[in-house]
PDB file of N, CA and C in Angstrom:
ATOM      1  N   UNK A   1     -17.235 -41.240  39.494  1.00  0.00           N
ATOM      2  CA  UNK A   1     -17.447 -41.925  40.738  1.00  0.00           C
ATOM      3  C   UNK A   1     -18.554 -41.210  41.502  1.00  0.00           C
ATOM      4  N   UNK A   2     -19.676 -41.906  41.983  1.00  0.00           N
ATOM      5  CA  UNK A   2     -20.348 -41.657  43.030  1.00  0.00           C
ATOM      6  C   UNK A   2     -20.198 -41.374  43.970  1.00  0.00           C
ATOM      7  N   UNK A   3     -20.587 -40.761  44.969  1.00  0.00           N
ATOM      8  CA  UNK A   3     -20.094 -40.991  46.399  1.00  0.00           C
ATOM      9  C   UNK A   3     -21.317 -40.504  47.012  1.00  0.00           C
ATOM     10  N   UNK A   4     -22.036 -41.626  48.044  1.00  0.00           N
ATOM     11  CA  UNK A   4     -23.112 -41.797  48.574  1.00  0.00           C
ATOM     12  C   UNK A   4     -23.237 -41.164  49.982  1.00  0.00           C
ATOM     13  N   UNK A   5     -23.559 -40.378  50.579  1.00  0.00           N
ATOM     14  CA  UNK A   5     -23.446 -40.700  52.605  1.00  0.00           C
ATOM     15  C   UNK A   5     -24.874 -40.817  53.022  1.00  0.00           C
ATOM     16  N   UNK A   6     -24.660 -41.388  54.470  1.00  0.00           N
ATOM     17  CA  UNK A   6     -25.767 -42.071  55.446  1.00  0.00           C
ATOM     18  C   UNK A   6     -25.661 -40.712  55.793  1.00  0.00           C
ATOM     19  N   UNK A   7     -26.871 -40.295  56.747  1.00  0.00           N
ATOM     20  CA  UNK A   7     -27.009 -39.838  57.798  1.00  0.00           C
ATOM     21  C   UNK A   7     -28.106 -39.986  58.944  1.00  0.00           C
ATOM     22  N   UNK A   8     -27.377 -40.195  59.884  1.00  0.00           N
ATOM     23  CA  UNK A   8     -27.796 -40.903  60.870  1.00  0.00           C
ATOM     24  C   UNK A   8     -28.620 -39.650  61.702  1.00  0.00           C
ATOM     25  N   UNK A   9     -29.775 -39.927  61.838  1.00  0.00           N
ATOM     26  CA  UNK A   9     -31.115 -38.818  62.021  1.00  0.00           C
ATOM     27  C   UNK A   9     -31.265 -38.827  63.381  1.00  0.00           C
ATOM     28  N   UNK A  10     -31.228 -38.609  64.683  1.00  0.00           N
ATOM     29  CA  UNK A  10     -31.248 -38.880  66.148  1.00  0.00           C
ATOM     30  C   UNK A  10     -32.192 -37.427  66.254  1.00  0.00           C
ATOM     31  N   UNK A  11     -33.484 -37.791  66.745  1.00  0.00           N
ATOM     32  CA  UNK A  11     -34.486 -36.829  67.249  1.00  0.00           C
ATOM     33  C   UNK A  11     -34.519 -37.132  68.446  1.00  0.00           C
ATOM     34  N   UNK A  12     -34.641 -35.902  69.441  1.00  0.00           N
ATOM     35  CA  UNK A  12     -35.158 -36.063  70.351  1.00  0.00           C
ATOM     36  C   UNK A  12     -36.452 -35.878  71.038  1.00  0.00           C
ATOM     37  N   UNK A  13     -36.578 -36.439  72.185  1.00  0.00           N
ATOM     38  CA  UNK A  13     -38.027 -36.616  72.440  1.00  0.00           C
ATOM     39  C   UNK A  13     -38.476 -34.804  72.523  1.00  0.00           C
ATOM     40  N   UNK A  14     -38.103 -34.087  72.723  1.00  0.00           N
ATOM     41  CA  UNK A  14     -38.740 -32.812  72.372  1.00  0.00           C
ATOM     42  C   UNK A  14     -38.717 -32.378  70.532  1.00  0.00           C
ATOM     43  N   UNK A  15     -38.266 -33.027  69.872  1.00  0.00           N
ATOM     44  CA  UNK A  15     -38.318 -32.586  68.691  1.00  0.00           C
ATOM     45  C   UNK A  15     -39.558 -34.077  68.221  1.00  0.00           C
ATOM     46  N   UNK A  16     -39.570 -35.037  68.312  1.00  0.00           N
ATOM     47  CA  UNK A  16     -40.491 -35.597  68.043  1.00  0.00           C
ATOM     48  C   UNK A  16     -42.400 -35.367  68.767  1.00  0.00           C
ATOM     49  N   UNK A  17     -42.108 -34.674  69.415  1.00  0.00           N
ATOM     50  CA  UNK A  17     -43.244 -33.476  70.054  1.00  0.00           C
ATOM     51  C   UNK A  17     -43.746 -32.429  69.345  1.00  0.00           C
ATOM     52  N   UNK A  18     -42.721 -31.602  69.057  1.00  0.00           N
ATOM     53  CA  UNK A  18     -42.975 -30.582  68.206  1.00  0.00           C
ATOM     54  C   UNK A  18     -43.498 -30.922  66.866  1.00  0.00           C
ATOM     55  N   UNK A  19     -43.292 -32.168  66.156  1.00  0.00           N
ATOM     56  CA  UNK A  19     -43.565 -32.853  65.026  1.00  0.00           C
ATOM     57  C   UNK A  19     -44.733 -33.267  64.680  1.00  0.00           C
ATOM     58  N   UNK A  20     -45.194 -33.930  65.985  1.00  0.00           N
ATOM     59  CA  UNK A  20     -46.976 -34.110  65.872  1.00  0.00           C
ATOM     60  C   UNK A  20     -47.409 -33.257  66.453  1.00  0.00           C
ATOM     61  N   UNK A  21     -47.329 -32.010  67.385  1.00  0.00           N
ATOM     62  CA  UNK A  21     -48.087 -31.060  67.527  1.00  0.00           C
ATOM     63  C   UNK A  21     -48.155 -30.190  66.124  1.00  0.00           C
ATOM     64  N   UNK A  22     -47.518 -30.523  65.183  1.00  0.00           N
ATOM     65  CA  UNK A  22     -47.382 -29.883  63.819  1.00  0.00           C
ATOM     66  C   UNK A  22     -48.550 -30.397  63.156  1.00  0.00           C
ATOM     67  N   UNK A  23     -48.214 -32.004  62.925  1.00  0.00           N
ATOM     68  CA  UNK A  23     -49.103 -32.392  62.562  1.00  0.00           C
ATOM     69  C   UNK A  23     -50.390 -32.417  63.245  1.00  0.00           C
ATOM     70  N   UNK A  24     -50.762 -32.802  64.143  1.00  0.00           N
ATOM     71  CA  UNK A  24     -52.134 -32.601  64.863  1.00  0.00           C
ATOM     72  C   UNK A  24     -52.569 -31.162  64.084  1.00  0.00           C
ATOM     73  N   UNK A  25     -51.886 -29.934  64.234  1.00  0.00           N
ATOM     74  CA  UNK A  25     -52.879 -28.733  63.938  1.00  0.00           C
ATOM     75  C   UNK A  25     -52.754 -28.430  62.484  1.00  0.00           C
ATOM     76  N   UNK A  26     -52.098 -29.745  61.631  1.00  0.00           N
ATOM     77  CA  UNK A  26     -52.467 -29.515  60.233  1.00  0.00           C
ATOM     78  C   UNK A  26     -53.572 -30.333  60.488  1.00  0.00           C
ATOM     79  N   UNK A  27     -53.766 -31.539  60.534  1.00  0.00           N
ATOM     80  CA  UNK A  27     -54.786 -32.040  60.572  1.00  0.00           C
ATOM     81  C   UNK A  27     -56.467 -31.411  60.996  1.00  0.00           C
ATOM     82  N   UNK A  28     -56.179 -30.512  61.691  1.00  0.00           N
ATOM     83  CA  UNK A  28     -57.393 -30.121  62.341  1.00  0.00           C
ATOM     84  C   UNK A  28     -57.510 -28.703  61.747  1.00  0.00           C
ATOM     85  N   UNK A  29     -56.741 -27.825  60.831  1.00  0.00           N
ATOM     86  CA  UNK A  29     -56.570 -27.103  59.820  1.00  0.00           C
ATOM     87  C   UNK A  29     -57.537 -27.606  58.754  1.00  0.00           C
ATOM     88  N   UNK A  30     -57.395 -28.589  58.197  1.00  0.00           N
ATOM     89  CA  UNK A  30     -57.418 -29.341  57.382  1.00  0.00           C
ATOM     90  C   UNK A  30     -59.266 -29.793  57.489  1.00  0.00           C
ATOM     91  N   UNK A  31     -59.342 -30.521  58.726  1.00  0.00           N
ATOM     92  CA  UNK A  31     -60.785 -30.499  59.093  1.00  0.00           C
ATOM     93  C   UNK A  31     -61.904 -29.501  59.691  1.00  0.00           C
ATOM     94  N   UNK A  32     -61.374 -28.181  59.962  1.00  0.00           N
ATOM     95  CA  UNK A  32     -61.643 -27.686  60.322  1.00  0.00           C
ATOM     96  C   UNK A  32     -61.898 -25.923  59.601  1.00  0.00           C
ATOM     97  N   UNK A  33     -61.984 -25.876  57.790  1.00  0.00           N
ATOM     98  CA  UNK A  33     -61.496 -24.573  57.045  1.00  0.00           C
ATOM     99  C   UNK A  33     -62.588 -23.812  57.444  1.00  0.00           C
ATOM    100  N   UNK A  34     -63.675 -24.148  57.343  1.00  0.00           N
ATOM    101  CA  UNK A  34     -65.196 -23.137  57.940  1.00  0.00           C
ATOM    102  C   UNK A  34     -65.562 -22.872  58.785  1.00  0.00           C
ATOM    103  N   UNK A  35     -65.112 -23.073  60.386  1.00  0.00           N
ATOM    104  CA  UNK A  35     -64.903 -23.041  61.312  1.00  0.00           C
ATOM    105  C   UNK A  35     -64.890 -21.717  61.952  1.00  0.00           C
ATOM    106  N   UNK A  36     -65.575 -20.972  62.563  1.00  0.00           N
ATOM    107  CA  UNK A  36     -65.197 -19.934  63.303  1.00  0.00           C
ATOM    108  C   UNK A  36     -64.876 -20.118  65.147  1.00  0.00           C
ATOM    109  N   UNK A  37     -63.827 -18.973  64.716  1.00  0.00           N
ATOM    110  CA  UNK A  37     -62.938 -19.274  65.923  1.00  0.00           C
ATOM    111  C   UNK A  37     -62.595 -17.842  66.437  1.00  0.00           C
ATOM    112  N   UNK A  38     -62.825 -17.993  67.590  1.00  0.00           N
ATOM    113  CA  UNK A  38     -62.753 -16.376  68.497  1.00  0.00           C
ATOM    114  C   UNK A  38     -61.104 -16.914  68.764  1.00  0.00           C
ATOM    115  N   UNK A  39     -60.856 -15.659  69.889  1.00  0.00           N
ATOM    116  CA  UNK A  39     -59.734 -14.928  69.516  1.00  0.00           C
ATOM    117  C   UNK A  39     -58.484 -15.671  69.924  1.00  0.00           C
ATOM    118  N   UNK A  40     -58.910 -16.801  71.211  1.00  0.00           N
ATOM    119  CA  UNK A  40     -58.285 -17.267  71.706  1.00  0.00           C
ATOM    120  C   UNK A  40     -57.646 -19.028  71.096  1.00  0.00           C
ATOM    121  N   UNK A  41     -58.691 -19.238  70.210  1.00  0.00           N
ATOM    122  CA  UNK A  41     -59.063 -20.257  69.470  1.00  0.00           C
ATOM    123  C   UNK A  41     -58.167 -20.258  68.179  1.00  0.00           C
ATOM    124  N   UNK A  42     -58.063 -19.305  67.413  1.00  0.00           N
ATOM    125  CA  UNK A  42     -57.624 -18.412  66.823  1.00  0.00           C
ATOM    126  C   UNK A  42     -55.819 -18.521  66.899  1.00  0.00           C
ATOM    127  N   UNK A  43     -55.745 -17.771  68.038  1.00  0.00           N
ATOM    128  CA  UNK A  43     -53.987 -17.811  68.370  1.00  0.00           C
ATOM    129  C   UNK A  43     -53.351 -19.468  68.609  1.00  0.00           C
ATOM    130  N   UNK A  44     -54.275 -19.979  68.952  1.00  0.00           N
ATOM    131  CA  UNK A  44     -53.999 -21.709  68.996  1.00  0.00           C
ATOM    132  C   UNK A  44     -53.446 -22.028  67.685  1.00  0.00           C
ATOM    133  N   UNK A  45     -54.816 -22.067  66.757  1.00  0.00           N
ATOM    134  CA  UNK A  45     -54.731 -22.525  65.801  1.00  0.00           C
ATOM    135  C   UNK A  45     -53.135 -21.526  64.751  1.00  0.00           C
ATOM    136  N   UNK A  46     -53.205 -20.518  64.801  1.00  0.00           N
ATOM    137  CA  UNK A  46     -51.774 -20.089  64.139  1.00  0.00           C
ATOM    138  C   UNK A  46     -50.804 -20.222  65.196  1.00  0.00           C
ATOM    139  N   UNK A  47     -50.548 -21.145  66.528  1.00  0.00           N
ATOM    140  CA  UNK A  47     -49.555 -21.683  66.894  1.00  0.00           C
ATOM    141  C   UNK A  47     -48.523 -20.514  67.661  1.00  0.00           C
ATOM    142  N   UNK A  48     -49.357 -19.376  68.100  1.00  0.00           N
ATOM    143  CA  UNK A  48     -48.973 -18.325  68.956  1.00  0.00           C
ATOM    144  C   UNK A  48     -49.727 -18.499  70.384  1.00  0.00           C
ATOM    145  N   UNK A  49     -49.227 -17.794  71.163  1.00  0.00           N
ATOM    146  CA  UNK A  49     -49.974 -17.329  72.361  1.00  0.00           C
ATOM    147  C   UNK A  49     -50.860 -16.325  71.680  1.00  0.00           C
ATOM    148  N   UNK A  50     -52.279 -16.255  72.750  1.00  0.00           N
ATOM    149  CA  UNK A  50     -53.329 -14.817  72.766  1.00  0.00           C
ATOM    150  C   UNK A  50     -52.737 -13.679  72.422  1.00  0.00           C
ATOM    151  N   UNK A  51     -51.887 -13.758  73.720  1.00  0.00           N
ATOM    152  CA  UNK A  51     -50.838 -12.299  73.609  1.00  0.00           C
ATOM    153  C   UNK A  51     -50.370 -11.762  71.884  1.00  0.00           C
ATOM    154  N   UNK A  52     -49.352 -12.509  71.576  1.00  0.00           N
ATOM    155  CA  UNK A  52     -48.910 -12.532  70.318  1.00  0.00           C
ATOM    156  C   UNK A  52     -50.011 -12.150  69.383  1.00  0.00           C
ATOM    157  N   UNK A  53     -51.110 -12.913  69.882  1.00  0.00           N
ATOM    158  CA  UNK A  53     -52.076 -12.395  68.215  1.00  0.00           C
ATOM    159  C   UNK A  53     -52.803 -11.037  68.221  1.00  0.00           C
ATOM    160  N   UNK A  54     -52.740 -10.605  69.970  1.00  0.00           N
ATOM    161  CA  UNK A  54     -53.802  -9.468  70.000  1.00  0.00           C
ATOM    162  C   UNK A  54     -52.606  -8.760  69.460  1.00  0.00           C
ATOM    163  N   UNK A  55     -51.024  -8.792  69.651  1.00  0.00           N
ATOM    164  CA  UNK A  55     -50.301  -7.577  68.974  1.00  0.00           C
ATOM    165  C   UNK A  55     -50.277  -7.972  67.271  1.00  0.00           C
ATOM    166  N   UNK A  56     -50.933  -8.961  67.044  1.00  0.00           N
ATOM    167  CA  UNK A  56     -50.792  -9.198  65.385  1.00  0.00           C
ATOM    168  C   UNK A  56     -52.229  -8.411  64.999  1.00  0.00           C
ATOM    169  N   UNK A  57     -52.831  -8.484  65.235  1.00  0.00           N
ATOM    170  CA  UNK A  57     -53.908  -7.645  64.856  1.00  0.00           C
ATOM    171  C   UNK A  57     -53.873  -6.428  65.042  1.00  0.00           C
ATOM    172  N   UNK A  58     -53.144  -5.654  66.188  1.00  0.00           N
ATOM    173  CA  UNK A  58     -52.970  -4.370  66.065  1.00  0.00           C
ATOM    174  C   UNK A  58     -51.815  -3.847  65.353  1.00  0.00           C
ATOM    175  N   UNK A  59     -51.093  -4.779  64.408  1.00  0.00           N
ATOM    176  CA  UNK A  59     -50.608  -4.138  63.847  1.00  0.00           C
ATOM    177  C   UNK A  59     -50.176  -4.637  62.500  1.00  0.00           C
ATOM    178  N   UNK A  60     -51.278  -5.538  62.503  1.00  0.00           N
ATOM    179  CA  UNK A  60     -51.195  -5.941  60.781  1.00  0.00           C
ATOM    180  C   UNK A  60     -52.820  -5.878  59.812  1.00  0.00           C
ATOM    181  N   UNK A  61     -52.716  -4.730  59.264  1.00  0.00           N
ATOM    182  CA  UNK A  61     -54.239  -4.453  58.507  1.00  0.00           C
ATOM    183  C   UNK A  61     -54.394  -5.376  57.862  1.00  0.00           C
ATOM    184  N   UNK A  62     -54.102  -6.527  57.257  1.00  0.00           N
ATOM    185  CA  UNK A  62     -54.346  -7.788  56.735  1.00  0.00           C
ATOM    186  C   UNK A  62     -55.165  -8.500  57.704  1.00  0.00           C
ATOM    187  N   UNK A  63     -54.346  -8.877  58.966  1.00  0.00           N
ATOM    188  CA  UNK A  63     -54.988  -9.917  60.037  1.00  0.00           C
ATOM    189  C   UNK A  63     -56.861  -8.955  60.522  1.00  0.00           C
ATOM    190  N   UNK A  64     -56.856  -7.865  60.489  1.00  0.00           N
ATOM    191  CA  UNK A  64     -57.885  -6.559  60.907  1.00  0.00           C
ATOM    192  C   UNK A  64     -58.985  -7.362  59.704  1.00  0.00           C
ATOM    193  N   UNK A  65     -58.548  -7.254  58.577  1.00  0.00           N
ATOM    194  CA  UNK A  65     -59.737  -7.226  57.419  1.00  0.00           C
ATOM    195  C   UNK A  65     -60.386  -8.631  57.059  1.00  0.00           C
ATOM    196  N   UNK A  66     -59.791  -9.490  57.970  1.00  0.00           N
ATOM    197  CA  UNK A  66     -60.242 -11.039  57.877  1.00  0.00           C
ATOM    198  C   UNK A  66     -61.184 -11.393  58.491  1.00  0.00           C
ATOM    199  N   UNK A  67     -61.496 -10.116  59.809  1.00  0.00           N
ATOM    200  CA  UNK A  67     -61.965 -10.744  61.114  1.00  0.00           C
ATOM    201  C   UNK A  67     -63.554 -10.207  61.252  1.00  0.00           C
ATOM    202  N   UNK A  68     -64.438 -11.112  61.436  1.00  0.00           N
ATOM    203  CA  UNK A  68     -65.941 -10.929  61.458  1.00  0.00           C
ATOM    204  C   UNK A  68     -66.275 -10.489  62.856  1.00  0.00           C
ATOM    205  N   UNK A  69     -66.925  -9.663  62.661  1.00  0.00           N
ATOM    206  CA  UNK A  69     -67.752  -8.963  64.274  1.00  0.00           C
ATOM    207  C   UNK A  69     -69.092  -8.982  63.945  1.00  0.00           C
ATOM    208  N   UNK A  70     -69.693  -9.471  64.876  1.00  0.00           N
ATOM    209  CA  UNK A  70     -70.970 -10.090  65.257  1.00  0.00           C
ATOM    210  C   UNK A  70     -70.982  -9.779  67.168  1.00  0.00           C
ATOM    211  N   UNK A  71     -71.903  -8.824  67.243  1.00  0.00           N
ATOM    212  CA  UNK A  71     -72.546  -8.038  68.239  1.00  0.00           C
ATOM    213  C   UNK A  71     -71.253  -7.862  69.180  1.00  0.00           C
ATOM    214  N   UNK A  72     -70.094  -7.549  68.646  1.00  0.00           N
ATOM    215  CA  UNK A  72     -69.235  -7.083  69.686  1.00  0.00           C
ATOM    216  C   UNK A  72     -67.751  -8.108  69.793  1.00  0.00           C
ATOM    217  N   UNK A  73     -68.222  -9.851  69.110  1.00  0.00           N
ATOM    218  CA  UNK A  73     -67.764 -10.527  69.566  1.00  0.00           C
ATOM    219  C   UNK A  73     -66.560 -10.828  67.951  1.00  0.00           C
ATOM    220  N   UNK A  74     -65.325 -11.160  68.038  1.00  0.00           N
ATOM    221  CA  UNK A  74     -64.275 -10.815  66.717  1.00  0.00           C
ATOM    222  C   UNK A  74     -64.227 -12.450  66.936  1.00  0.00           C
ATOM    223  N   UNK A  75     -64.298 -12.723  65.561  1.00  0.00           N
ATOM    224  CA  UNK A  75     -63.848 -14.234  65.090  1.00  0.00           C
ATOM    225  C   UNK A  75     -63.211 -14.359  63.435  1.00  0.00           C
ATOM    226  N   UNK A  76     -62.485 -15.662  63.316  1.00  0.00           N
ATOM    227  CA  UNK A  76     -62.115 -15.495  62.363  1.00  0.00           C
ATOM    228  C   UNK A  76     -62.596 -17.132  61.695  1.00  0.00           C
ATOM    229  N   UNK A  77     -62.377 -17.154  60.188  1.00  0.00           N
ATOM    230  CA  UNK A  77     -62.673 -18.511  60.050  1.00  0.00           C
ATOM    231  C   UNK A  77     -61.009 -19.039  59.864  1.00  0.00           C
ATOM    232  N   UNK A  78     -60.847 -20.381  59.710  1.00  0.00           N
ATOM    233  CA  UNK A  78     -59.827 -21.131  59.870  1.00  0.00           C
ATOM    234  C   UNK A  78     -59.073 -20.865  58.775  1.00  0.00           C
ATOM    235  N   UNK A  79     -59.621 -20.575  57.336  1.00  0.00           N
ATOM    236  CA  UNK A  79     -59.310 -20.513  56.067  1.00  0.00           C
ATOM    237  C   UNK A  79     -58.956 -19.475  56.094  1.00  0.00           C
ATOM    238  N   UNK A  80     -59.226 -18.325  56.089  1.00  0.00           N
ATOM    239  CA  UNK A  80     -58.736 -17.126  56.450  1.00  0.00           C
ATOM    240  C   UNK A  80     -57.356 -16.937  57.097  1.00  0.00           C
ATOM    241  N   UNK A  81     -57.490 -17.134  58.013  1.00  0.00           N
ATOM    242  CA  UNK A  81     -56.238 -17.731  59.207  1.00  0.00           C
ATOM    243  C   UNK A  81     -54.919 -18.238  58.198  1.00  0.00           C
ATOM    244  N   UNK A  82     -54.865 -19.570  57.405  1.00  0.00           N
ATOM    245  CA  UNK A  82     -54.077 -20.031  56.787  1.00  0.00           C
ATOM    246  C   UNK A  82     -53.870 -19.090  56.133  1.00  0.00           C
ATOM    247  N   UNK A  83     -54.814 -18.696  55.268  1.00  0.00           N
ATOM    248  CA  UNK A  83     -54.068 -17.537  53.872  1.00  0.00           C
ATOM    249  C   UNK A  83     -53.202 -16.286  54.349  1.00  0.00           C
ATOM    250  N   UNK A  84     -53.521 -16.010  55.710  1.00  0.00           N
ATOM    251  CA  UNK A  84     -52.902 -15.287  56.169  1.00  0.00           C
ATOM    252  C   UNK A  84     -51.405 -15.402  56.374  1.00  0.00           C
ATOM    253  N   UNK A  85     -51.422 -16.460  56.952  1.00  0.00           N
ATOM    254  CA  UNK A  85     -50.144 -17.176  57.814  1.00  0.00           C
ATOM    255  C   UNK A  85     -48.824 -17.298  56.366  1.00  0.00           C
ATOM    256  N   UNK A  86     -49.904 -17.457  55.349  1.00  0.00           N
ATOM    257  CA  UNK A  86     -48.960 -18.353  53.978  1.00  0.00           C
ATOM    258  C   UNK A  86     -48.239 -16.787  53.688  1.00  0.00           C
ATOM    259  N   UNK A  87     -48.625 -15.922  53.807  1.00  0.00           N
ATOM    260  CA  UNK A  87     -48.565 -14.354  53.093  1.00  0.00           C
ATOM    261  C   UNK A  87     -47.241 -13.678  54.344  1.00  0.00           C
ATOM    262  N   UNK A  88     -47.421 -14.770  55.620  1.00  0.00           N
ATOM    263  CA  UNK A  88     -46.763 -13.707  56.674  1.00  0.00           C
ATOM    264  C   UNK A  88     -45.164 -13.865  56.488  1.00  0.00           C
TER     265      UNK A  88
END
């Protein structure tokens, strides 16, 4: 004997938010792999506050060895960013 169940899925309007802000920054992940992005740009795109990323960089030598400096100024590309994120 089989035995099948429904389940009845009820999202709420804050979880159907969180869903396309998911999607939106895959999408723009997605369009966006060559992309350089300073620091603030950066913490967007991996879905943290600034805050959060300046303590991810000081204390993850991975996130340190990704990041391009050009006359002072730290950026990262988008692709970078992901491979990171997949590893964290």
């Amino acid at each position: 004997m089989i035995v099948t169940a429904t389940y009845e899925h009820k999202l709420s309007d804050a979880d159907i938010e969180r869903i396309a802000e998911r999607v939106v920054r895959k999408l723009e992940r997605n369009s966006n792999k060559q992309k350089l992005l300073n620091i603030t740009e950066a913490a967007k795109h991996c879905g943290v506050s600034p805050t959060t990323f300046y303590r991810w960089r000081k204390r993850n030598k991975n996130l340190q060895a990704i990041e391009l400096t050009a006359g002072g100024v730290v950026q990262f590309r988008a692709e970078d960013l992901d491979k990171f994120l997949e590893r964290k």
